[in-house]
Protein backbone atom coordinates (compact mmCIF):
# COMPACT_ATOMS: atom_id res chain seq x y z
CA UNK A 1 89.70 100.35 71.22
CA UNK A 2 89.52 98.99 67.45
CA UNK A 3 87.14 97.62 65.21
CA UNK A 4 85.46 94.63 66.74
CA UNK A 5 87.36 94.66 69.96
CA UNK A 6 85.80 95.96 73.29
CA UNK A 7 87.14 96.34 76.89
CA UNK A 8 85.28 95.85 79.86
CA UNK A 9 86.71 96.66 83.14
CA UNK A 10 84.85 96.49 86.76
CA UNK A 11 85.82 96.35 90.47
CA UNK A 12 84.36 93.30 92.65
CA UNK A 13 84.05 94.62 96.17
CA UNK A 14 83.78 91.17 98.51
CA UNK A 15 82.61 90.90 102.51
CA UNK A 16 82.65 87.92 104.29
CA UNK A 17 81.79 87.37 108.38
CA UNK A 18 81.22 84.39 109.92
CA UNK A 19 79.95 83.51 113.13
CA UNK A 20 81.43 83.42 115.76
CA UNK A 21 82.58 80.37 117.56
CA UNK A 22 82.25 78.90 120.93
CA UNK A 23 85.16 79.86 123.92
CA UNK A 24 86.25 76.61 124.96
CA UNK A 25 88.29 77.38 128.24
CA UNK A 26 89.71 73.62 128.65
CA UNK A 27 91.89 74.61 125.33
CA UNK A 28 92.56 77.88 126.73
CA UNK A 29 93.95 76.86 130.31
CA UNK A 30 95.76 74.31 128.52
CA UNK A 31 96.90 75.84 125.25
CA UNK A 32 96.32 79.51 125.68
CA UNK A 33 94.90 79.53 122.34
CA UNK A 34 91.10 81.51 122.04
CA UNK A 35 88.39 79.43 119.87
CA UNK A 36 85.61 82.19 120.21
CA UNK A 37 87.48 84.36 117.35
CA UNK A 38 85.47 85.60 114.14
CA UNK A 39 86.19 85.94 111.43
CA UNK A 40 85.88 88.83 108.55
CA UNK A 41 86.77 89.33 105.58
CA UNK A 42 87.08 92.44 102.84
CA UNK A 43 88.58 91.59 99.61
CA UNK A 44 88.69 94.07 96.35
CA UNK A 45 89.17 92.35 92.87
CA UNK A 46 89.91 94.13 90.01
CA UNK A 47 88.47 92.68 86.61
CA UNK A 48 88.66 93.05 82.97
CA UNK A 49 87.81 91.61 79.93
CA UNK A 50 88.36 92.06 76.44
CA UNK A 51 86.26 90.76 73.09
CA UNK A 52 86.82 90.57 69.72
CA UNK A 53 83.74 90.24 67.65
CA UNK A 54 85.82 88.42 64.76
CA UNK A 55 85.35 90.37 61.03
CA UNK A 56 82.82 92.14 63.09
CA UNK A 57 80.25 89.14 61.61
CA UNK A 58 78.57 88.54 65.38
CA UNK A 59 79.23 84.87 64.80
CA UNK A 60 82.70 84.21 66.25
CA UNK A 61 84.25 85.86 69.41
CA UNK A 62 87.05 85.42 70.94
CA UNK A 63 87.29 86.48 74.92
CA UNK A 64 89.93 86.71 77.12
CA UNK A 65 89.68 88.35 81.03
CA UNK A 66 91.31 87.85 84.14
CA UNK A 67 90.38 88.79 87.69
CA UNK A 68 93.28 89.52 90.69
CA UNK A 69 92.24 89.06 94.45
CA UNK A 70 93.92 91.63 96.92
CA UNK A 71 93.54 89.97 99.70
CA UNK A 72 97.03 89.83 100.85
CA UNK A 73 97.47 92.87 103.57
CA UNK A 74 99.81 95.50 103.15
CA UNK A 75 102.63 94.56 105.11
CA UNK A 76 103.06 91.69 102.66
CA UNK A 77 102.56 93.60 99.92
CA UNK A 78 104.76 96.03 101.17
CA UNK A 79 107.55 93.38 101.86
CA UNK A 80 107.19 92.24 98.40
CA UNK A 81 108.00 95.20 96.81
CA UNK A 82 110.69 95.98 98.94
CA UNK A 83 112.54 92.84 98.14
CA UNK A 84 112.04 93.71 94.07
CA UNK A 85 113.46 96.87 94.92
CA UNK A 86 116.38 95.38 96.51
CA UNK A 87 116.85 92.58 93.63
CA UNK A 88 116.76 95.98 90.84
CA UNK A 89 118.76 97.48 92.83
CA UNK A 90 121.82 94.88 92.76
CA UNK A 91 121.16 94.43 89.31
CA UNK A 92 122.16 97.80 88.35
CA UNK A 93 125.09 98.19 90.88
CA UNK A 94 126.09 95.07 88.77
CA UNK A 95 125.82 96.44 85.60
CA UNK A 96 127.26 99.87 86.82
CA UNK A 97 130.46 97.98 87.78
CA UNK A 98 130.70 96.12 84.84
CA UNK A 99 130.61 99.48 82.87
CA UNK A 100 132.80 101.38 85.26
């Protein structure tokens, strides 16, 4: 990138399952709610880093890096964008009309 600075980028790739619990049928008479679920769990996390080897004198570095979790599915996603679509799109209907 420049002198002294490097990226590093990577992809975390994340399963969980857990066992699987007991059905207890007094909850589910009563309740109608099922205790013998399990649960799983497939999460991709994007990652990257970046370094500065200060003066390039391998004595001081200075690192900075972040890592995002997608675990949110993609009808939330999909809401969310929606809704900044809609909020962009008043925006410019009220700058339009302020123009106009």
């Amino acid at each position: 990138m420049a002198k002294g600075l490097d990226f590093m980028a990577g992809l975390r790739l994340d399963y969980g399952g857990y066992p699987k619990a007991q059905f207890n049928q007094k909850l589910f008479d009563e309740m109608g709610i099922r205790t013998d679920n399990q649960i799983k769990s497939f999460v991709i996390q994007p990652r990257f880093q970046f370094e500065w080897n200060v003066n390039e004198g391998n004595k001081d570095f200075l690192k900075f890096g972040a890592e995002f979790s997608l675990q949110i599915s993609i009808i939330i996603w999909s809401s969310i964008i929606w809704c900044l679509m809609v909020i962009i799109w008043q925006r410019w209907m009220l700058i339009l009309h302020k123009l106009v």
